[in-house]
C-alpha atoms as a PDB file:
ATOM      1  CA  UNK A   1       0.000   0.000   0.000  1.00  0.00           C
ATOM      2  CA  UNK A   2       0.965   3.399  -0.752  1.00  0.00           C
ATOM      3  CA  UNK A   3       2.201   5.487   2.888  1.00  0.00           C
ATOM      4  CA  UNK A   4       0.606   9.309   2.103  1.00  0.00           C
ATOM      5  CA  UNK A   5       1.574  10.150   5.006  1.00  0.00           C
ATOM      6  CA  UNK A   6       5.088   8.531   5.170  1.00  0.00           C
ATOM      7  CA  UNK A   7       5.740  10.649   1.705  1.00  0.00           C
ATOM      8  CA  UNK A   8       4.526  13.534   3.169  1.00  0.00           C
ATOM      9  CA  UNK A   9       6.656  13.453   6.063  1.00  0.00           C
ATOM     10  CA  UNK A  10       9.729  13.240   3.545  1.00  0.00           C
ATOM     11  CA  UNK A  11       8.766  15.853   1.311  1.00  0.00           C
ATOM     12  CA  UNK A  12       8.747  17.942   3.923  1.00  0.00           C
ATOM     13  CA  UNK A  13      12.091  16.741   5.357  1.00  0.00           C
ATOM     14  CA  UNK A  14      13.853  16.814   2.071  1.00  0.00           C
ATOM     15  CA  UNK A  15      11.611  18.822  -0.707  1.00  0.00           C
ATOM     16  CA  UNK A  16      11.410  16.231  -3.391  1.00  0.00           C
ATOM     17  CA  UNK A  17      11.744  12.585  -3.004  1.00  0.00           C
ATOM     18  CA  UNK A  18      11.735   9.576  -5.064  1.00  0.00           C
ATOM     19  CA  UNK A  19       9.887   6.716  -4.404  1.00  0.00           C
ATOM     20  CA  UNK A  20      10.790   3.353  -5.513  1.00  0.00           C
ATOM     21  CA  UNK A  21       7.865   0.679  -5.429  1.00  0.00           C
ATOM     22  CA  UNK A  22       7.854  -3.441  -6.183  1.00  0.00           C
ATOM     23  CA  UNK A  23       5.353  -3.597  -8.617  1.00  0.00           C
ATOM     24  CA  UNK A  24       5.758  -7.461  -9.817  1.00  0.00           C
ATOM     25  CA  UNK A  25       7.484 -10.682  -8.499  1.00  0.00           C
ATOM     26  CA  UNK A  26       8.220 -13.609 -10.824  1.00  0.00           C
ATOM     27  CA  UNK A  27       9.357 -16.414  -9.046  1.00  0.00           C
ATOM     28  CA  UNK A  28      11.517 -15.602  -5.557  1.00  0.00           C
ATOM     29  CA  UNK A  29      12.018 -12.558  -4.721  1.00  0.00           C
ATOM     30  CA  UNK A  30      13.087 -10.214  -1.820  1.00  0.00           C
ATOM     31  CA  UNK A  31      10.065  -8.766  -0.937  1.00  0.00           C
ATOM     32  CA  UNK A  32       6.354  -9.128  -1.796  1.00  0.00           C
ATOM     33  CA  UNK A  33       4.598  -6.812  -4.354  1.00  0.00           C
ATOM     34  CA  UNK A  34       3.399  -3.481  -2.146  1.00  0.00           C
ATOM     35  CA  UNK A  35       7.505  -3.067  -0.426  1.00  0.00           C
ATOM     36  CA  UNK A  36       8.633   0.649  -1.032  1.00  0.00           C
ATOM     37  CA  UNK A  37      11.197   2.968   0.107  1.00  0.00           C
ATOM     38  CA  UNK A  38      11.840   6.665  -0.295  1.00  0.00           C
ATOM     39  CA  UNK A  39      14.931   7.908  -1.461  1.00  0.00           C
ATOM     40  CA  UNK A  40      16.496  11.571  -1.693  1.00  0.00           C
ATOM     41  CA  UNK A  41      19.858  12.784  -2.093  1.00  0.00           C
ATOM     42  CA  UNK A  42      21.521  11.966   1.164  1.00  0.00           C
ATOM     43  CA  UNK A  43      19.238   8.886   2.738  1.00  0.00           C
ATOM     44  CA  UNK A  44      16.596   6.539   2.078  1.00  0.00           C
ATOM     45  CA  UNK A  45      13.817   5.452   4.617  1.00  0.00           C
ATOM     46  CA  UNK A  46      12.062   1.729   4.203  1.00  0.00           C
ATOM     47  CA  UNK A  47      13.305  -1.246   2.136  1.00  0.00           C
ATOM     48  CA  UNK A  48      12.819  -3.511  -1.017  1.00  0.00           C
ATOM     49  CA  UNK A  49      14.724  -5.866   0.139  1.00  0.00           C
ATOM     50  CA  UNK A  50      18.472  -4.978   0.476  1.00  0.00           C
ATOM     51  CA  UNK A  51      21.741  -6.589  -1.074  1.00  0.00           C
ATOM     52  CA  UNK A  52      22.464  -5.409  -5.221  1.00  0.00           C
ATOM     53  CA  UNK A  53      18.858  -4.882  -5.774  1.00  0.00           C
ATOM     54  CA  UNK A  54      18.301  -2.422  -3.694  1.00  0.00           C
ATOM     55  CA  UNK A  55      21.968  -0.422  -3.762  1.00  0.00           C
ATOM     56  CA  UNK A  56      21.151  -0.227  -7.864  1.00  0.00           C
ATOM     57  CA  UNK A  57      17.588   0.689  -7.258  1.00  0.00           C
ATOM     58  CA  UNK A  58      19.118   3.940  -4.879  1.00  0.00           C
ATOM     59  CA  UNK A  59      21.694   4.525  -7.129  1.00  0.00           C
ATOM     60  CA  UNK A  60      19.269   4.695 -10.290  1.00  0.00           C
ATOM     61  CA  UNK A  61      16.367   6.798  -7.568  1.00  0.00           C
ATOM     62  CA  UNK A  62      19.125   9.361  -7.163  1.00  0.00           C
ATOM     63  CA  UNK A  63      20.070   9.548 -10.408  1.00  0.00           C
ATOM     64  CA  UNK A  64      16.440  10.491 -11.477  1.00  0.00           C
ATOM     65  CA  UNK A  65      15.616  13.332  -8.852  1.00  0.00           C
ATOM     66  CA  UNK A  66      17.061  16.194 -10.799  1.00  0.00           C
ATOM     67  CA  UNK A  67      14.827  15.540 -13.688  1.00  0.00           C
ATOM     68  CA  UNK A  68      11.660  14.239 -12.083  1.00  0.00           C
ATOM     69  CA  UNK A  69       9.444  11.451 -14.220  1.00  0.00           C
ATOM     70  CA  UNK A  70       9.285   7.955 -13.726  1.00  0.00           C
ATOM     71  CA  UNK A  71      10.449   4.203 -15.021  1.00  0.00           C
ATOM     72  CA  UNK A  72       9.907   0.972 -14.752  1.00  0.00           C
ATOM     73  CA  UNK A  73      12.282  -1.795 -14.945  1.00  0.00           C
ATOM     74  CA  UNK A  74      12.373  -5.554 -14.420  1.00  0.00           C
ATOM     75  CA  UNK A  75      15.878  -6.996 -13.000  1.00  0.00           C
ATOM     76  CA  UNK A  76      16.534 -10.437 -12.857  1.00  0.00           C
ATOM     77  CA  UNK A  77      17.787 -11.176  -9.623  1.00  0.00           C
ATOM     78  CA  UNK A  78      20.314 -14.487 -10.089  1.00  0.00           C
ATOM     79  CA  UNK A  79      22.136 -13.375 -13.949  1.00  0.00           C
ATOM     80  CA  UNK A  80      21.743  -9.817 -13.557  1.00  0.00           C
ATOM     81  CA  UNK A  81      22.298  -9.223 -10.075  1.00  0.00           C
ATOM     82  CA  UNK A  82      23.612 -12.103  -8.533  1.00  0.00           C
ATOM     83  CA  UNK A  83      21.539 -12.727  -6.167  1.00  0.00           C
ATOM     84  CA  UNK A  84      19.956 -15.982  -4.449  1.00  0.00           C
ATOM     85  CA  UNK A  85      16.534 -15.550  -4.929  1.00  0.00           C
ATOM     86  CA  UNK A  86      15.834 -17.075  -8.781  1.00  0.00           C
ATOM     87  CA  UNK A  87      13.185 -14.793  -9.369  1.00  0.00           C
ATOM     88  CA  UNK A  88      12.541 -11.281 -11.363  1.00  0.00           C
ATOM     89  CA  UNK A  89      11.341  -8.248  -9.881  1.00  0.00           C
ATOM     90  CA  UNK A  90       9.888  -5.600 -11.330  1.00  0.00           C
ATOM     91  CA  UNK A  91      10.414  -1.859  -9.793  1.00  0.00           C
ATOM     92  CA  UNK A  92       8.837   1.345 -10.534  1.00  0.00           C
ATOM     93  CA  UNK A  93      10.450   4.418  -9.665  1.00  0.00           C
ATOM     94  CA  UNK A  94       8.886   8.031  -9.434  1.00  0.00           C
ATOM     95  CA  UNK A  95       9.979  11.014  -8.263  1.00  0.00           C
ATOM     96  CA  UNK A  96       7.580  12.671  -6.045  1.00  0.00           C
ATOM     97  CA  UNK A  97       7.136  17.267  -5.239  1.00  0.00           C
ATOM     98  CA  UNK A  98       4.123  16.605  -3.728  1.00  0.00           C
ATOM     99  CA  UNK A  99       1.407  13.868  -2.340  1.00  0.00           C
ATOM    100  CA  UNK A 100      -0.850  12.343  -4.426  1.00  0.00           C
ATOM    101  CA  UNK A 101      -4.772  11.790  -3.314  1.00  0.00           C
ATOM    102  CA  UNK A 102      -6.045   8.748  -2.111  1.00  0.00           C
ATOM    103  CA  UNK A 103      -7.854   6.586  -1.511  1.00  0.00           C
ATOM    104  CA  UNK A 104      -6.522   4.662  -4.592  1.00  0.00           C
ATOM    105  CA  UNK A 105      -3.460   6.504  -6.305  1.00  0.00           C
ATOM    106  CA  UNK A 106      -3.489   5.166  -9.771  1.00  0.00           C
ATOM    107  CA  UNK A 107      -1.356   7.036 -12.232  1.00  0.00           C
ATOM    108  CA  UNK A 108      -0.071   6.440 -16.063  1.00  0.00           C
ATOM    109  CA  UNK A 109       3.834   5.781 -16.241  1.00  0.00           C
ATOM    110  CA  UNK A 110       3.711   5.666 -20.025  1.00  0.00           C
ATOM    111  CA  UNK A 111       1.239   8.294 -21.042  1.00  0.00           C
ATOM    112  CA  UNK A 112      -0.933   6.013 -22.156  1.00  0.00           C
ATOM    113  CA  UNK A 113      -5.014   6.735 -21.623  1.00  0.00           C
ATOM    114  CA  UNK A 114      -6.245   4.987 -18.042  1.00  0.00           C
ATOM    115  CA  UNK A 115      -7.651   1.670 -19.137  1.00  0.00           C
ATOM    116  CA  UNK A 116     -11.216   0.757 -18.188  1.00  0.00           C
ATOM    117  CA  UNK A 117      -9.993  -1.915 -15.949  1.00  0.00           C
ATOM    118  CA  UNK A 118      -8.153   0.380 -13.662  1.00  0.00           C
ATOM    119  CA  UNK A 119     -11.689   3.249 -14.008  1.00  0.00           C
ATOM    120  CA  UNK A 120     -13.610  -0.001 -12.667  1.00  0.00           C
ATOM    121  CA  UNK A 121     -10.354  -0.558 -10.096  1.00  0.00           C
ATOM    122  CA  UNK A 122     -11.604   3.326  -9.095  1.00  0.00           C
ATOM    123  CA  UNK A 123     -15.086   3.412  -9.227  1.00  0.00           C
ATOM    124  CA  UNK A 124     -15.434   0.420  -6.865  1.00  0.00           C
ATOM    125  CA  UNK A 125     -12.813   1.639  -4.424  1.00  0.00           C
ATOM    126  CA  UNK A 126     -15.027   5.474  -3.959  1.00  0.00           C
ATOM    127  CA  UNK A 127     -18.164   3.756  -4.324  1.00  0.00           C
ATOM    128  CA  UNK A 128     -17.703   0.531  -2.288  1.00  0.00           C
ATOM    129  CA  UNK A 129     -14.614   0.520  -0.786  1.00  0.00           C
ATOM    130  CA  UNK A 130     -12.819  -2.133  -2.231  1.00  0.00           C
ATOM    131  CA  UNK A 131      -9.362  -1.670  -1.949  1.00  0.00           C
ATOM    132  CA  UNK A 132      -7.011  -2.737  -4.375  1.00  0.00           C
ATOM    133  CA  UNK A 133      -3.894  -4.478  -4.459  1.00  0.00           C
ATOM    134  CA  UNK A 134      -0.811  -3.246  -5.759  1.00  0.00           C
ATOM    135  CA  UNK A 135      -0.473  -3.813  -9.793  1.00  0.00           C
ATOM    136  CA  UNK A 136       0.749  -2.792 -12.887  1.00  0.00           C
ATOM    137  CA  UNK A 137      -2.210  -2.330 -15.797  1.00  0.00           C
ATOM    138  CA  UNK A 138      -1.482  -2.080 -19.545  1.00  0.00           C
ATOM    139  CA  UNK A 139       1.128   1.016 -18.001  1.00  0.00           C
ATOM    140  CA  UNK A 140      -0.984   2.222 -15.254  1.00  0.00           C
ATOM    141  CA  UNK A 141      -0.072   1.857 -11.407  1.00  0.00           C
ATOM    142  CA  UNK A 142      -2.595   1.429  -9.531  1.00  0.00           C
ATOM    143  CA  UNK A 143      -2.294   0.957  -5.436  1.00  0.00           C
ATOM    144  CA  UNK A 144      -4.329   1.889  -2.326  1.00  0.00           C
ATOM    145  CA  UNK A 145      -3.227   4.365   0.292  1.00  0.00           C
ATOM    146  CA  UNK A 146      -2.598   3.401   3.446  1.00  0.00           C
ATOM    147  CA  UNK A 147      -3.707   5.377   6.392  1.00  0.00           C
ATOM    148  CA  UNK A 148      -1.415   4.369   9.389  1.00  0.00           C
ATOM    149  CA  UNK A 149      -3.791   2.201  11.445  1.00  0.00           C
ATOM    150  CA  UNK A 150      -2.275   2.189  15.313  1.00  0.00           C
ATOM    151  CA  UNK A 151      -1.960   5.216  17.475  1.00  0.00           C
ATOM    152  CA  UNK A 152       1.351   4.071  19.721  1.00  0.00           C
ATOM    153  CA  UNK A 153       1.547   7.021  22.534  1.00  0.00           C
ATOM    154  CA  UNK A 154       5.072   6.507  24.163  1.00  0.00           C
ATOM    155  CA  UNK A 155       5.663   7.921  27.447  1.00  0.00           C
ATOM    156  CA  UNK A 156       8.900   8.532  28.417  1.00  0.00           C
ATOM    157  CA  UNK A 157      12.140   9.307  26.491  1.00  0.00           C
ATOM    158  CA  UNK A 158      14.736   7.268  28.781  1.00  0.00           C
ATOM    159  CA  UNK A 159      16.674   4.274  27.644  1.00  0.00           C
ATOM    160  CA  UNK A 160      13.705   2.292  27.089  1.00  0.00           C
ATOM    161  CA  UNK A 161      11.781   5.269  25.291  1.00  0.00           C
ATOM    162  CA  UNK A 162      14.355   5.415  23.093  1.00  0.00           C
ATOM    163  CA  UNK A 163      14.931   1.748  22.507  1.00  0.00           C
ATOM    164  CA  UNK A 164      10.986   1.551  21.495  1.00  0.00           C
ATOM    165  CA  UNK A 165      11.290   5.048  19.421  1.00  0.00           C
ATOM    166  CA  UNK A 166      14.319   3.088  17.459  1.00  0.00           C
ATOM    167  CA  UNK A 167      12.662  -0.330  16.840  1.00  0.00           C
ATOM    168  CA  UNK A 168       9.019   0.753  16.099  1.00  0.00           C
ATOM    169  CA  UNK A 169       9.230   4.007  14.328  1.00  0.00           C
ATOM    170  CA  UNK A 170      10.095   2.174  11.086  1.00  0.00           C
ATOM    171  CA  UNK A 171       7.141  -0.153  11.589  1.00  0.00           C
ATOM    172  CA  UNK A 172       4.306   0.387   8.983  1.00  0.00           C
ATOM    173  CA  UNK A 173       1.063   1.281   9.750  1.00  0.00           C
ATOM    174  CA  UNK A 174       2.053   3.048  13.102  1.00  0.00           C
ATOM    175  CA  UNK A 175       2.241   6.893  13.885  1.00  0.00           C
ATOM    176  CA  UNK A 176       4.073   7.300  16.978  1.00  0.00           C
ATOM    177  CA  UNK A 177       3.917  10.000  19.734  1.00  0.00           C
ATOM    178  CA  UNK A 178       6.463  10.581  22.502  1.00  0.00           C
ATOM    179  CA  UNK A 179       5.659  12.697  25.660  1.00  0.00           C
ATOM    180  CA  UNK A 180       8.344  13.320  27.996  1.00  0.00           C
ATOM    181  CA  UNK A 181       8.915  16.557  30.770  1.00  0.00           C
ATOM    182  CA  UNK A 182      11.260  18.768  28.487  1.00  0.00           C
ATOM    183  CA  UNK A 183      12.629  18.619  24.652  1.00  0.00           C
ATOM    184  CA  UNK A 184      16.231  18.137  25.841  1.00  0.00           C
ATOM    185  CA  UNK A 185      15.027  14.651  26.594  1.00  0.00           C
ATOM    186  CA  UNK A 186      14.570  13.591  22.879  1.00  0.00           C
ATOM    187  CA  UNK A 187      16.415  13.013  20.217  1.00  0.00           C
ATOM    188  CA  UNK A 188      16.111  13.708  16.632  1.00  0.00           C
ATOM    189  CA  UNK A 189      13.135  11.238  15.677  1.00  0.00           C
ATOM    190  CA  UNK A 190      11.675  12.549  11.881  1.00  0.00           C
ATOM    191  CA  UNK A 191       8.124  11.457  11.316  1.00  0.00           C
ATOM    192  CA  UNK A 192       7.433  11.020  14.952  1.00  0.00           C
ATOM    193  CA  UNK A 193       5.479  13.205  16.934  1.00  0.00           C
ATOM    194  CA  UNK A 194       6.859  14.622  20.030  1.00  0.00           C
ATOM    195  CA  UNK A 195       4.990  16.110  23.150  1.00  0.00           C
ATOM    196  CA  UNK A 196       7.153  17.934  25.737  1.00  0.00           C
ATOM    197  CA  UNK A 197       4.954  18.680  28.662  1.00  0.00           C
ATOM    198  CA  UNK A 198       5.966  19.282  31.939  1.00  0.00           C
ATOM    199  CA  UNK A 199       3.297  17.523  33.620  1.00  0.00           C
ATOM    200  CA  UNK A 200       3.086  14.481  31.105  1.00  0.00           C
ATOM    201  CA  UNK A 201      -0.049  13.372  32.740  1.00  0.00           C
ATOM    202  CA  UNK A 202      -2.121  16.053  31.474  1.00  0.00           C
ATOM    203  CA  UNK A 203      -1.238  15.146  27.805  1.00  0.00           C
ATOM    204  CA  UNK A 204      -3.367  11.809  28.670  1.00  0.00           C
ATOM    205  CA  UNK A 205      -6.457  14.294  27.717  1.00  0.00           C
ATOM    206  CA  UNK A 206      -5.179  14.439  24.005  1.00  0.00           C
ATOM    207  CA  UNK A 207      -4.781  10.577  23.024  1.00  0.00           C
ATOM    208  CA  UNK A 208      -7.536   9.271  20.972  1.00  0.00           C
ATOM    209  CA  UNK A 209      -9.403   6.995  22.832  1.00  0.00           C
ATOM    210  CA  UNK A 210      -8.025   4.119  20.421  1.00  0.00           C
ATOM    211  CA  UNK A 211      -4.784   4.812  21.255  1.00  0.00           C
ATOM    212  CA  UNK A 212      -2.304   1.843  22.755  1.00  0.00           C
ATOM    213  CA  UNK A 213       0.172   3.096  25.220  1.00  0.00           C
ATOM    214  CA  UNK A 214       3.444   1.866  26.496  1.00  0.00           C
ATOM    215  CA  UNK A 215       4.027   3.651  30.118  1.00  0.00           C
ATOM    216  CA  UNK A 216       8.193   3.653  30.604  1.00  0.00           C
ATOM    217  CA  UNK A 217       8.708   7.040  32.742  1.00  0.00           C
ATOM    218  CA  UNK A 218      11.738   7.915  34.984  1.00  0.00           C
ATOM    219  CA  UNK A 219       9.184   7.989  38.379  1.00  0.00           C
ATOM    220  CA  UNK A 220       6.978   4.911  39.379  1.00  0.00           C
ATOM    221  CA  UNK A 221       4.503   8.061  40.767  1.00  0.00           C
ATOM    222  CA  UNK A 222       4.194   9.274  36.763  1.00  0.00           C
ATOM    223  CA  UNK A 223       3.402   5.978  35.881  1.00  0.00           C
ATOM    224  CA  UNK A 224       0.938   5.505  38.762  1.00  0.00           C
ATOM    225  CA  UNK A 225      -0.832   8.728  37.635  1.00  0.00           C
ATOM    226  CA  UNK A 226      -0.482   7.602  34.012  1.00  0.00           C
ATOM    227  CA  UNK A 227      -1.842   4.072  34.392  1.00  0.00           C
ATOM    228  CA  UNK A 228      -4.534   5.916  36.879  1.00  0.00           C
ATOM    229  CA  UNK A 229      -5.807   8.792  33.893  1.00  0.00           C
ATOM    230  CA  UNK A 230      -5.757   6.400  30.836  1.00  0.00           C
ATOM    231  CA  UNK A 231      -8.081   4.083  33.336  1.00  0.00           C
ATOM    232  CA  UNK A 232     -10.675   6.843  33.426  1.00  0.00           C
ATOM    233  CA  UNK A 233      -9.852   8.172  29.950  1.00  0.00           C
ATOM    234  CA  UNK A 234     -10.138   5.327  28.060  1.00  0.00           C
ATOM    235  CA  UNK A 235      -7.418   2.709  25.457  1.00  0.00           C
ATOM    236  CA  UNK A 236      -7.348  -0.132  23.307  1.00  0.00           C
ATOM    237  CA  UNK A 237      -4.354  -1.206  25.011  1.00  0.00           C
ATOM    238  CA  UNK A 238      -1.766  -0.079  27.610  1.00  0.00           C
ATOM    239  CA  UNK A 239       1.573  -1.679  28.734  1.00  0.00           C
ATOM    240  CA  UNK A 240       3.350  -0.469  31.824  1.00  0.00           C
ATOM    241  CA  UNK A 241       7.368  -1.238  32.587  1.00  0.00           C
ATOM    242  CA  UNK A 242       7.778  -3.050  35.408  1.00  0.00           C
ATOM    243  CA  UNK A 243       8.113  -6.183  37.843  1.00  0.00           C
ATOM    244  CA  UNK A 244       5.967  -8.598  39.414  1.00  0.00           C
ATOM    245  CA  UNK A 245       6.536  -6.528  42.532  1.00  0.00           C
ATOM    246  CA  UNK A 246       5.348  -3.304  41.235  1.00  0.00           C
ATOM    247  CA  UNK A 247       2.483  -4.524  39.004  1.00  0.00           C
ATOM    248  CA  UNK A 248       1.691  -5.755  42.672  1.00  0.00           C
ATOM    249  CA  UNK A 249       1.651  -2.147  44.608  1.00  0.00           C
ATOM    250  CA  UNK A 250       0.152  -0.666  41.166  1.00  0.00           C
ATOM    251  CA  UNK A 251      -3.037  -3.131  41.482  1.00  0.00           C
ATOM    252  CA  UNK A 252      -3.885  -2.435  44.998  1.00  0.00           C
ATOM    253  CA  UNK A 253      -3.069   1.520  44.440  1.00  0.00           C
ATOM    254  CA  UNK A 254      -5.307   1.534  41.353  1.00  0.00           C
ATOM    255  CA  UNK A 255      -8.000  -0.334  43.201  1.00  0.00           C
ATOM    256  CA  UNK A 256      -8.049   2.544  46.114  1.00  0.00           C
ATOM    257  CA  UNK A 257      -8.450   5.041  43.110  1.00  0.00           C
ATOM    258  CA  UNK A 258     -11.788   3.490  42.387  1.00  0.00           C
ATOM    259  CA  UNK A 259     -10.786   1.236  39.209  1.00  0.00           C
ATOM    260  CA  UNK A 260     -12.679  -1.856  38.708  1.00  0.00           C
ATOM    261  CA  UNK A 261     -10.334  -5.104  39.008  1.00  0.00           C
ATOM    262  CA  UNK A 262     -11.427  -6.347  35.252  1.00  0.00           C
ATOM    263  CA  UNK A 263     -10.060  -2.635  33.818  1.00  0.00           C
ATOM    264  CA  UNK A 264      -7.236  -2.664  36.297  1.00  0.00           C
ATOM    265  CA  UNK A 265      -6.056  -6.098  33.823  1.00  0.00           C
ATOM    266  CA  UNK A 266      -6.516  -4.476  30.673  1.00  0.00           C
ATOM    267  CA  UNK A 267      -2.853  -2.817  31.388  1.00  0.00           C
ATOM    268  CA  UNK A 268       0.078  -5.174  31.250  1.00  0.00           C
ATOM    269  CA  UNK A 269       2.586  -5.379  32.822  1.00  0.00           C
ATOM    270  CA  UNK A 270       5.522  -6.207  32.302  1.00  0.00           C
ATOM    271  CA  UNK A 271       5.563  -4.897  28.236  1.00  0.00           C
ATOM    272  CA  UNK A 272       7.926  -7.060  26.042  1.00  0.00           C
ATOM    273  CA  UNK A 273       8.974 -10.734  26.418  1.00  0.00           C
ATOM    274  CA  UNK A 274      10.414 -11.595  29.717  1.00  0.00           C
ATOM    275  CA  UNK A 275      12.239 -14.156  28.750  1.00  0.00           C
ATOM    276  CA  UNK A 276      14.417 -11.773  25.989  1.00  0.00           C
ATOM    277  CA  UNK A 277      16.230 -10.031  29.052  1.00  0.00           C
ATOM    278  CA  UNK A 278      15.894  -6.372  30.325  1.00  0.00           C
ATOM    279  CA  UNK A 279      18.136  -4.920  28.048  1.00  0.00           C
ATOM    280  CA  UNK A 280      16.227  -1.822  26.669  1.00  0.00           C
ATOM    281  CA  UNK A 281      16.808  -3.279  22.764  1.00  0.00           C
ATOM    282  CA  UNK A 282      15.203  -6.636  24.204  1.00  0.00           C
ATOM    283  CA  UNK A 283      12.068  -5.009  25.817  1.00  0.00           C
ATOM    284  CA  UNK A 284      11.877  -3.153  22.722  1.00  0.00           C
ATOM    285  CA  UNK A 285      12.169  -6.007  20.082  1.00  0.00           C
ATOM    286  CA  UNK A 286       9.363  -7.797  22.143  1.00  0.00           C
ATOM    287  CA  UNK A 287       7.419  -5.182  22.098  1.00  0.00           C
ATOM    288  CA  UNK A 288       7.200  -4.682  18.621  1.00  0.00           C
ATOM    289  CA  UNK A 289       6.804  -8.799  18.088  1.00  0.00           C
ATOM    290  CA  UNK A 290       3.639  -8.368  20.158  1.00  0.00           C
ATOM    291  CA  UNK A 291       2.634  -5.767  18.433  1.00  0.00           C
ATOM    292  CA  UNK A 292       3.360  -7.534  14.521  1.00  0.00           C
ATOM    293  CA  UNK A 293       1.362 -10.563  16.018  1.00  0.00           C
ATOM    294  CA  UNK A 294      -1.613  -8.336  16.548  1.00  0.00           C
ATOM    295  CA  UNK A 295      -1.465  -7.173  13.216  1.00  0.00           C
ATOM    296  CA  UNK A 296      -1.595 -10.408  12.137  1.00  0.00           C
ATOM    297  CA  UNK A 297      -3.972 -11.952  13.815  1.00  0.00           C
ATOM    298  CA  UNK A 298      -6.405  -9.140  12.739  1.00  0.00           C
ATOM    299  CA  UNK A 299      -5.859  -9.651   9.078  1.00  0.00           C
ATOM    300  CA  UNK A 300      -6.626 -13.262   9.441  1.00  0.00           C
ATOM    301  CA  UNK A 301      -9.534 -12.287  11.371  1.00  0.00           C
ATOM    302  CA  UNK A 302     -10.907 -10.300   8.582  1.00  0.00           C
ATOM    303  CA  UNK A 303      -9.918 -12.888   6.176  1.00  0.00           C
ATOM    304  CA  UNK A 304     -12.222 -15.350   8.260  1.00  0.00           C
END
């Protein structure tokens, strides 16, 4: 799917950004149809797949941002690259000034008139809401924008703040926000959005009510009064740092506040996977695994 708001993000970052998209797979290949990355002069952000393919698909990216336009090429991975996989990819690269509209960006790379497979593509997407997959169509691209789907609130910039900025920042489908007391506490994190308040508490008034929170403050009282608000305010999920000990004290506190013990339960704690370690990396990588299965086991859900 195509990220609108990922390419906005960039744009405004760099000014003008090409975007390189895999737009067919023949056999084995890297990554599945839909995998992009963003490329401009100096970076890149997101991956289709790594090794030769993707150094000569950044190489070729840069090479086309002075001129704008687009092209489409089809590399085959083992004799013209080298590479393991057997297969043939095709790529489509397009330099980007501004964001296209969704819901369904569909858009000629040859000039050609839009074919009435890709109108009908169109017309059912705005009229039904059928969504697409990403394909190529006698010269037209045609692929559905994604909207990022999880509101992760983060609250606290420390080592594990950081460790969970790092890991799921790159994520798709997420848009992240950070609260901590001061902005000295962050560091530079483009495309996430960052809250310094300096009563972090009172920010808990501004998350969606579908937001999913992972409590990791300096000060056990913070995340008392944390765990306390999003109680009353409302979550889909919440995920406190912590021992067996703590979750403990928190339970009984939370229970004197006036929670109910079934809402007190909806927070977990400890976040991550226990058995990974402590190291802020490891509570991080968990994290994010838990996370990945719940995105799975929603799409199979839907599937069902």
């Amino acid at each position: 799917m195509f990220d609108l708001s990922g390419l906005q993000q960039a744009l405004k970052a760099q000014g003008r950004v090409a975007r390189v998209v895999v737009a067919g797979v023949e056999g084995s290949g890297p990554r599945d149809v839909g995998a992009a990355m963003l490329v401009w002069v100096e970076g890149q952000s997101g991956t289709i797949g790594g090794g030769a393919l993707e150094w000569q698909a950044v190489q070729r990216a840069r090479g086309m941002l002075a001129a704008g336009g687009s092209c489409v090429t089809r590399e085959a991975l083992g004799p013209a690259l080298g590479q393991c996989c057997g297969g043939a990819v095709t790529l489509v690269t397009e330099v980007y000034d501004a964001v296209p509209a969704g819901p369904v960006v569909a858009r000629s790379l040859d000039g050609s008139a839009m074919p009435l497979a890709v109108s009908r593509i169109l017309t059912a997407a705005r009229g039904q809401g059928v969504m697409p997959a990403t394909r190529l169509i006698s010269g037209w691209l045609v692929e559905a924008a994604s909207e990022p789907q999880r509101q992760v609130w983060i609250w606290g910039a420390g080592h594990v703040g950081r460790a969970l900025e790092s890991v799921l920042a790159p994520l798709p489908g997420l848009t992240l926000t950070w609260i901590d007391i001061a902005a000295d506490r962050f560091p530079d994190a483009p495309g996430v959005r960052v809250l310094p308040v300096p009563d972090p508490a009172d920010a808990v008034a501004l998350a969606p009510r579908d937001a999913e929170h992972l409590i990791v403050t300096f000060s056990h009282a913070l995340d008392l009064e944390l765990c306390h608000r999003l109680l009353t305010h409302g979550f889909a999920r919440c995920g406190l740092i912590g021992s067996a000990t703590k979750w403990a004290r928190f339970r009984s506190r939370l229970a004197a506040l006036g929670h109910e013990p079934a809402e007190i339960a909806r927070i977990q704690c400890p976040i991550g996977e226990p058995a990974l370690g402590k190291h802020p990396q490891a509570i991080a990588v968990g994290v994010a695994a838990a996370l990945l299965r719940q995105d799975r086991q929603a799409a199979a859900s839907r599937v069902l």
